[in-house]
N, C-alpha and C. Protein backbone atom coordinates (compact mmCIF):
# COMPACT_ATOMS: atom_id res chain seq x y z
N UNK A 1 0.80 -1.19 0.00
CA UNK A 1 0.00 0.00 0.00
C UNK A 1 0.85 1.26 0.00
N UNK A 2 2.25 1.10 0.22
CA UNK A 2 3.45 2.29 0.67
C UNK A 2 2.44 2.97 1.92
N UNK A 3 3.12 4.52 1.40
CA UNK A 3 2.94 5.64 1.86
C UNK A 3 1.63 5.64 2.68
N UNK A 4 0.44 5.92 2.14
CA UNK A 4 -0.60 6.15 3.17
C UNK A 4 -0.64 4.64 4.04
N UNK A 5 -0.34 3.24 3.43
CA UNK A 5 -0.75 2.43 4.35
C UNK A 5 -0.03 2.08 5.71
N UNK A 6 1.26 2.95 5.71
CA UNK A 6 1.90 3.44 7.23
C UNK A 6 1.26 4.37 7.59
N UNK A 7 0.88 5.08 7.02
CA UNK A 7 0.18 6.53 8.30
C UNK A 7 -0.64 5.76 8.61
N UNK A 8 -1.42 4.96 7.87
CA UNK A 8 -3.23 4.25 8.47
C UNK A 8 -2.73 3.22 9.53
N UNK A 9 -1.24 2.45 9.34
CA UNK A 9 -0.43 2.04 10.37
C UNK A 9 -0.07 2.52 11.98
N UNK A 10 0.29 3.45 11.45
CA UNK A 10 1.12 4.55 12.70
C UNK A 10 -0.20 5.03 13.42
N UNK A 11 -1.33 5.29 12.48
CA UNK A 11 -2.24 6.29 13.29
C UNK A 11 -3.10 5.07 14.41
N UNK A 12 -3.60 3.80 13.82
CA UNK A 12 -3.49 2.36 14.81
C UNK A 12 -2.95 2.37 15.94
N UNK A 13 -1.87 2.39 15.51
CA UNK A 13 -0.93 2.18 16.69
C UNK A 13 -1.01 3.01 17.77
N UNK A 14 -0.83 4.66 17.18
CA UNK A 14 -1.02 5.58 18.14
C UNK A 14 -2.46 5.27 19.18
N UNK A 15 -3.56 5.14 18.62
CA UNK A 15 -4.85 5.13 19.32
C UNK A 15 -4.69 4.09 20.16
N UNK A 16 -4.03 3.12 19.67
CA UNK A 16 -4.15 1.79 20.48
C UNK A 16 -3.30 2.08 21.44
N UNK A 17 -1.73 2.72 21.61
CA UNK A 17 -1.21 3.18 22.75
C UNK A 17 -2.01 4.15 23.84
N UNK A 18 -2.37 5.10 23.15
CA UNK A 18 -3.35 5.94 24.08
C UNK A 18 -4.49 5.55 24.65
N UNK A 19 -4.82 4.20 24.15
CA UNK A 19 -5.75 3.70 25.03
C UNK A 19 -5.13 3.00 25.99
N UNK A 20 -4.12 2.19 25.95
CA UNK A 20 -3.39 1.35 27.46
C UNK A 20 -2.71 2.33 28.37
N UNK A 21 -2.83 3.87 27.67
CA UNK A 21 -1.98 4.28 28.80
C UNK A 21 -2.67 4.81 30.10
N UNK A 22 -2.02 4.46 31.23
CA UNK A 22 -2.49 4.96 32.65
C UNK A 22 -2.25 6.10 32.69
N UNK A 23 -3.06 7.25 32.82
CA UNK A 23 -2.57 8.61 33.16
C UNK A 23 -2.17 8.47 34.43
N UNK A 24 -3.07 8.15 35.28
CA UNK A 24 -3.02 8.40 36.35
C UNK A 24 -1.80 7.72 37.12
N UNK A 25 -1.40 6.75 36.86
CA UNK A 25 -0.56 6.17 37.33
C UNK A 25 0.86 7.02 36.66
N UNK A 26 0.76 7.24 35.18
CA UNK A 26 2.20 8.07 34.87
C UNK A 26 2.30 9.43 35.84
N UNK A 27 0.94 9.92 36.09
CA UNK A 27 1.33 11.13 36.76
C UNK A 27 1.38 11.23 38.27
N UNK A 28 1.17 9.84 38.93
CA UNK A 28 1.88 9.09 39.95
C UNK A 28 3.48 9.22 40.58
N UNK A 29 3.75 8.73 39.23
CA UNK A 29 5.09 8.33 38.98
C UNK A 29 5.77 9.65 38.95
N UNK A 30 5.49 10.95 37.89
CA UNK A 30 6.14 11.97 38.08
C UNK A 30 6.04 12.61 38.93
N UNK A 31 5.09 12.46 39.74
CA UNK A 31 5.17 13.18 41.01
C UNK A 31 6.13 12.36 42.23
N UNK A 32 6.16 11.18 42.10
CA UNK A 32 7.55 10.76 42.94
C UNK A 32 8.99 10.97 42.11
N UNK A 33 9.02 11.25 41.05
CA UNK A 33 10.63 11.82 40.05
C UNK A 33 10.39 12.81 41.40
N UNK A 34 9.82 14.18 40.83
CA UNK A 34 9.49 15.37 41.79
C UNK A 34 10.04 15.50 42.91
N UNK A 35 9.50 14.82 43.69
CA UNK A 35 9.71 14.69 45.14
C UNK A 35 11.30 14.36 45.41
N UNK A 36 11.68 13.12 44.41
CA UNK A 36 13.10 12.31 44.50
C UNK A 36 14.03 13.99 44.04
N UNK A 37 13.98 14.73 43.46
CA UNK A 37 14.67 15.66 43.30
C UNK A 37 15.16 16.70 44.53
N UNK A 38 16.45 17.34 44.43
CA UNK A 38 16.60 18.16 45.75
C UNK A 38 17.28 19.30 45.41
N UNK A 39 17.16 20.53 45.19
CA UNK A 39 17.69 21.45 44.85
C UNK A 39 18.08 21.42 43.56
N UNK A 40 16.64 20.63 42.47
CA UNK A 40 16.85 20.47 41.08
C UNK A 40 17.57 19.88 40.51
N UNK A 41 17.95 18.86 41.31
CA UNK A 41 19.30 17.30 41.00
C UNK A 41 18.69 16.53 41.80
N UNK A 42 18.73 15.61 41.03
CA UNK A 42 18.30 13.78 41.34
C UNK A 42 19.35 13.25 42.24
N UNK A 43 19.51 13.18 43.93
CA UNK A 43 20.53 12.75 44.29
C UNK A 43 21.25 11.45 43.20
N UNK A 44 22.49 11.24 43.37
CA UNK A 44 23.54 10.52 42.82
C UNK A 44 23.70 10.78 41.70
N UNK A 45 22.87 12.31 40.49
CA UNK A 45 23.94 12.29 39.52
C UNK A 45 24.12 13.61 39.59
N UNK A 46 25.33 13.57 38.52
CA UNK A 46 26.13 14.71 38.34
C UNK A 46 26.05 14.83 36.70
N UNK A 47 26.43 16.18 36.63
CA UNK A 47 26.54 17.15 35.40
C UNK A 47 25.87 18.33 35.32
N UNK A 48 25.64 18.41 33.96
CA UNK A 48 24.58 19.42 34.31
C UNK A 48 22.88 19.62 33.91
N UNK A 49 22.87 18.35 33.91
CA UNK A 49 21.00 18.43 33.72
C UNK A 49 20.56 18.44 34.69
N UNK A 50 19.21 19.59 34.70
CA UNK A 50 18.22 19.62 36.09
C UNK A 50 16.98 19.04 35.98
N UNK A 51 16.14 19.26 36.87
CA UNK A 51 14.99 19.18 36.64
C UNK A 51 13.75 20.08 35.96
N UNK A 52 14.21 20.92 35.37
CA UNK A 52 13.68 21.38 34.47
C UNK A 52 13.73 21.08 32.86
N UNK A 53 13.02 20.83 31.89
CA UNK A 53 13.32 20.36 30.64
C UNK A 53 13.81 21.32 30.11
N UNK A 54 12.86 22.30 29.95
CA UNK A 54 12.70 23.37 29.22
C UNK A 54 14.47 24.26 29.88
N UNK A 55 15.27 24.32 30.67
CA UNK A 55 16.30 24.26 31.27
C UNK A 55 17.36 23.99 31.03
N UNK A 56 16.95 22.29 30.68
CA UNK A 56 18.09 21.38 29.85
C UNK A 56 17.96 21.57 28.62
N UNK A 57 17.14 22.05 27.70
CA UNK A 57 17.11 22.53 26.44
C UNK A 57 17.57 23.71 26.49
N UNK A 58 17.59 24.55 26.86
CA UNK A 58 18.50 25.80 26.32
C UNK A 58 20.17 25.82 26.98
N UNK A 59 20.61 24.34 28.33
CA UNK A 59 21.14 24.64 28.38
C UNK A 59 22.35 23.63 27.16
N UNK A 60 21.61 22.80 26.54
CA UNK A 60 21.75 21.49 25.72
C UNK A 60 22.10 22.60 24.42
N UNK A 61 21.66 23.26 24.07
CA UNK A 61 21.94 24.47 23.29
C UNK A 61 23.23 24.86 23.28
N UNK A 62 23.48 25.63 24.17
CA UNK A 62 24.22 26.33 24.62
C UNK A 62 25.97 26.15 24.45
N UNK A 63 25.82 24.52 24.79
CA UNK A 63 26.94 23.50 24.79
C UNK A 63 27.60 23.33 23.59
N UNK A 64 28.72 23.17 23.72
CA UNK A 64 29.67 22.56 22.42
C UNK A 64 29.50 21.11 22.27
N UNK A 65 29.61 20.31 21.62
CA UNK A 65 29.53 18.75 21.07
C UNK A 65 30.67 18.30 21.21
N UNK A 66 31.26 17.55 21.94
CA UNK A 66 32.71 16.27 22.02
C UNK A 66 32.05 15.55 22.10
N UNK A 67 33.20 14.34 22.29
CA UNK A 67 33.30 13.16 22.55
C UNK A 67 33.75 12.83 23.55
N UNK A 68 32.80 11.65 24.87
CA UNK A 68 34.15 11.11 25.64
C UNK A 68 34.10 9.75 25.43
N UNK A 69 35.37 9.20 25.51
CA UNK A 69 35.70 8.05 25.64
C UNK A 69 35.70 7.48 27.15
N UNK A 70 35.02 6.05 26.82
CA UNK A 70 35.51 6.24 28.78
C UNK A 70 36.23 5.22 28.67
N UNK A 71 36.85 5.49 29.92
CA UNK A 71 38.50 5.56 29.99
C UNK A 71 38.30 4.32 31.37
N UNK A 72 37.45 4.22 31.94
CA UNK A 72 36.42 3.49 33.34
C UNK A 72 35.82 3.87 33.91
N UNK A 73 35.18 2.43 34.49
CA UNK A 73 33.77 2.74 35.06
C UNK A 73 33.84 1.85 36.53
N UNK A 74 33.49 2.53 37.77
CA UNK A 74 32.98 2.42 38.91
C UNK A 74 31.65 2.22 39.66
N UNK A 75 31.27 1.43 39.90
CA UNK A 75 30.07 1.24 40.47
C UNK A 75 29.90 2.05 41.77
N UNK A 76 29.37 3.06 42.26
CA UNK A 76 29.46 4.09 43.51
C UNK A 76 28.55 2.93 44.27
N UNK A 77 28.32 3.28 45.51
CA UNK A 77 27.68 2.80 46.63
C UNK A 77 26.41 3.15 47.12
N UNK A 78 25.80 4.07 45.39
CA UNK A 78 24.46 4.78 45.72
C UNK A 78 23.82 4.21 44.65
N UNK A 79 22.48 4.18 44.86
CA UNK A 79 21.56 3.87 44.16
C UNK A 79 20.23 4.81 43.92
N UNK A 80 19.58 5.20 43.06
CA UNK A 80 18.35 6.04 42.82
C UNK A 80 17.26 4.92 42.65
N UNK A 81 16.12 4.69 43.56
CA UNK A 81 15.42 3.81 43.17
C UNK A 81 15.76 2.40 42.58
N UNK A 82 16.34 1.65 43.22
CA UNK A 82 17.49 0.78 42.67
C UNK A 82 18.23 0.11 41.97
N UNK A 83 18.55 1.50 41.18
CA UNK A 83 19.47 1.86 40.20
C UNK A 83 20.93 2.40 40.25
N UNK A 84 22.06 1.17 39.57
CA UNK A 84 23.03 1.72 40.72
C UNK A 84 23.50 2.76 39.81
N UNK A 85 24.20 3.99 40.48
CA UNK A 85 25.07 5.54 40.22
C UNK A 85 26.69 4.86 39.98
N UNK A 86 26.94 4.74 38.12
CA UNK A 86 28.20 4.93 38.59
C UNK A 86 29.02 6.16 38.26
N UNK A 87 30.15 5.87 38.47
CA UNK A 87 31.58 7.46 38.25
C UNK A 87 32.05 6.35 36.96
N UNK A 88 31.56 7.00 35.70
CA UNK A 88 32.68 7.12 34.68
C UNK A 88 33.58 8.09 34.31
N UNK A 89 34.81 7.69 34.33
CA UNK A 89 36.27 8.57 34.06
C UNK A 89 35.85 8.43 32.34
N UNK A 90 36.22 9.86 31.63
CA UNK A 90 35.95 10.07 30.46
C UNK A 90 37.33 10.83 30.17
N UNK A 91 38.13 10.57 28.57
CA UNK A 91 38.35 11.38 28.03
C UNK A 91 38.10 11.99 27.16
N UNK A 92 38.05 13.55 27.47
CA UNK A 92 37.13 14.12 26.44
C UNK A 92 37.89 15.01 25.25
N UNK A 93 37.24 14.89 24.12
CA UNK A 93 37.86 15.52 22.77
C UNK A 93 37.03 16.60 22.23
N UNK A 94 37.20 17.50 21.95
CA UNK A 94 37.06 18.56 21.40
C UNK A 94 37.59 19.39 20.28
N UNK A 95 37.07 19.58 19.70
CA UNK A 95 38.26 20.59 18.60
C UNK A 95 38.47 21.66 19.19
N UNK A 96 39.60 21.87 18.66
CA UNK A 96 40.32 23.09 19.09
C UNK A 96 41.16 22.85 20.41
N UNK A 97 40.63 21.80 21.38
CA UNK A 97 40.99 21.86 22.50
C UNK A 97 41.82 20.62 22.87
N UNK A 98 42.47 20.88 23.46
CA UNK A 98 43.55 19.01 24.15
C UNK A 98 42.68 18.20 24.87
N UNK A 99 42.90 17.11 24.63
CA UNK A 99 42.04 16.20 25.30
C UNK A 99 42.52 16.20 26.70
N UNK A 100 41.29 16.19 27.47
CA UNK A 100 41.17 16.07 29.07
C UNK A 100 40.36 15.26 29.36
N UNK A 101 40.79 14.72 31.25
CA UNK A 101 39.53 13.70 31.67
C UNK A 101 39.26 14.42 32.73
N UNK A 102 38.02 13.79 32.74
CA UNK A 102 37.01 14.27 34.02
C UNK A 102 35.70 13.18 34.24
N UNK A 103 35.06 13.09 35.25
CA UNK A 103 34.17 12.33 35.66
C UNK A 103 32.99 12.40 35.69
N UNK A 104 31.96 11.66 35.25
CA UNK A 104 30.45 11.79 35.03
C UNK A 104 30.05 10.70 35.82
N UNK A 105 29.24 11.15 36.84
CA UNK A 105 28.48 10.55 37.65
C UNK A 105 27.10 10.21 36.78
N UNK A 106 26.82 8.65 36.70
CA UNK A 106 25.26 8.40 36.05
C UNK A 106 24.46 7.38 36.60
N UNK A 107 23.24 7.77 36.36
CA UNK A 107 22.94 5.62 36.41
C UNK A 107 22.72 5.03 35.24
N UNK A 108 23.03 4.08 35.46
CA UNK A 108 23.18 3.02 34.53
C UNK A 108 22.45 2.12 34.74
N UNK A 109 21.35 1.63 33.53
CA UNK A 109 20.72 0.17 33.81
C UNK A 109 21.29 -0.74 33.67
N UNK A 110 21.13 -1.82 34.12
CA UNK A 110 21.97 -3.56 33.92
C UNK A 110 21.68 -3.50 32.37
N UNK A 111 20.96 -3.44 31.73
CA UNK A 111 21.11 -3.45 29.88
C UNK A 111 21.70 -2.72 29.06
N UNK A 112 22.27 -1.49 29.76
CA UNK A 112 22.93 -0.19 29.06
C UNK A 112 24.35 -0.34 29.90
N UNK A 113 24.39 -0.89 30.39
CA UNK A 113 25.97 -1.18 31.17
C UNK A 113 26.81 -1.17 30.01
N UNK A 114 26.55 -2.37 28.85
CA UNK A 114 27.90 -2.46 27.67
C UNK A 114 28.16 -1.58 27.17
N UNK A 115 27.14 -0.44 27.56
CA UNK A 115 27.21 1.28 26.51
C UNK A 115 28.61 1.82 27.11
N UNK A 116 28.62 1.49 28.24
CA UNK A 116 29.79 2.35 28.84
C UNK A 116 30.59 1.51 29.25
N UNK A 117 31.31 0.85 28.77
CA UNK A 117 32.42 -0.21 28.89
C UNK A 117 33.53 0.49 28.44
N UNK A 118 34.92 0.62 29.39
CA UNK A 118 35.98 1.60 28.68
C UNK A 118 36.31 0.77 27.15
N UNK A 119 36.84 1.75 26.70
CA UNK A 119 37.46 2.24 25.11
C UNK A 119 35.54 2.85 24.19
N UNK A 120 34.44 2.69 24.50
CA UNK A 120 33.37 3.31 23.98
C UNK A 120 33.52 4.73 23.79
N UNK A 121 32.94 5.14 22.90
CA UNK A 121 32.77 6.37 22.71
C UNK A 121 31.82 6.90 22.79
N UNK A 122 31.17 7.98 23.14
CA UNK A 122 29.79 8.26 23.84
C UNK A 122 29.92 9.91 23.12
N UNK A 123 28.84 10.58 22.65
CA UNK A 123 28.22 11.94 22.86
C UNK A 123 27.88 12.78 24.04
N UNK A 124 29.00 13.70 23.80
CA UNK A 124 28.23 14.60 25.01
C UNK A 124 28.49 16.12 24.49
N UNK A 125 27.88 17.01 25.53
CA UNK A 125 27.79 18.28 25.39
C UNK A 125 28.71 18.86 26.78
N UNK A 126 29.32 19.92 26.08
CA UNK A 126 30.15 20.21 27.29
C UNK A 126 29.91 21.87 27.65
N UNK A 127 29.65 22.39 28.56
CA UNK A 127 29.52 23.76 28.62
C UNK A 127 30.67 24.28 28.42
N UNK A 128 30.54 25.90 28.38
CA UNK A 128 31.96 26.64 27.51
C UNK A 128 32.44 27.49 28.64
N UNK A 129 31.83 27.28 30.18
CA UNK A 129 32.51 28.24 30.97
C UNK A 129 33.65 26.64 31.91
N UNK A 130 32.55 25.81 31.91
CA UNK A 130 32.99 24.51 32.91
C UNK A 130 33.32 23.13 32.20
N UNK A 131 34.71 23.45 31.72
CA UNK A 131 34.68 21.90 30.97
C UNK A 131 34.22 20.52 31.63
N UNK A 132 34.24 20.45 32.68
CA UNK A 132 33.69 19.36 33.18
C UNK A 132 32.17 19.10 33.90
N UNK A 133 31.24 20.39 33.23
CA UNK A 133 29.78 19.98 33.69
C UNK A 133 29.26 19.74 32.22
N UNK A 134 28.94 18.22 32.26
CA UNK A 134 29.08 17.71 30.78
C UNK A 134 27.03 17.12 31.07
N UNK A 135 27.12 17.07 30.02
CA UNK A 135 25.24 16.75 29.85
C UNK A 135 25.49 15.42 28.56
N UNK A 136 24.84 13.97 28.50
CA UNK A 136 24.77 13.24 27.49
C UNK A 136 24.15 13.34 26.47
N UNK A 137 24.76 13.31 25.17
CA UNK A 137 23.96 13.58 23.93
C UNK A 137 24.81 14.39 23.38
């Protein structure tokens, strides 16, 4: 059918998601994110995303684009909802600039663990006053 018989696809699908979804229960849930937040940081991570979106988009903006490599990874002794926080050591590349390391505190799921296995290379954004308050992506 091509073309229209994916939209008549996609648009299925959509209705059929919006019908299983729990509002009430998603907006459950964001109201304990909410709460789990403390001075606009999710205890156990670090960088620089807050709890604001609209926040992390202009500050996701703002940022220059490297690369870090990580270099290792530590499992910390904290957990968010029990999810463990680790410290990856990154080195980071930039143009124009010498490569440096510095540390990103994250969590990591047990399925996204191989993402950050040293020698990987990962996307990030790095601010232009603080080389080391780095945001992923």
């Amino acid at each position: 059918m091509g073309v229209f018989g994916d939209i008549g696809r996609l648009m299925k699908a959509g209705l059929q998601s919006t019908a299983r979804t729990d509002y009430a229960e998603n907006l459950r849930k964001s109201a304990d994110l909410a709460e789990a937040y403390s001075d606009g940081r999710l205890d156990g991570t670090h960088g620089a995303a807050r709890a604001n979106p609209f926040e992390n988009m202009t500050m996701y903006a703002s940022m220059d684009a490297v690369s870090g490599t990580v270099v290792s990874l530590e499992r910390t002794f904290r957990e968010v909802q029990g999810v463990p926080v680790y410290s990856v050591e990154l080195e980071i590349e930039a143009d124009g600039r010498p490569p440096y390391r510095t540390r990103y505190e994250t969590l990591i799921a047990a399925g996204a663990k191989a993402n950050w296995q040293p020698g990987k290379v990962l996307p990030f954004r790095v601010s232009k006053s603080d080389p080391h308050q780095l945001m992923l992506g």
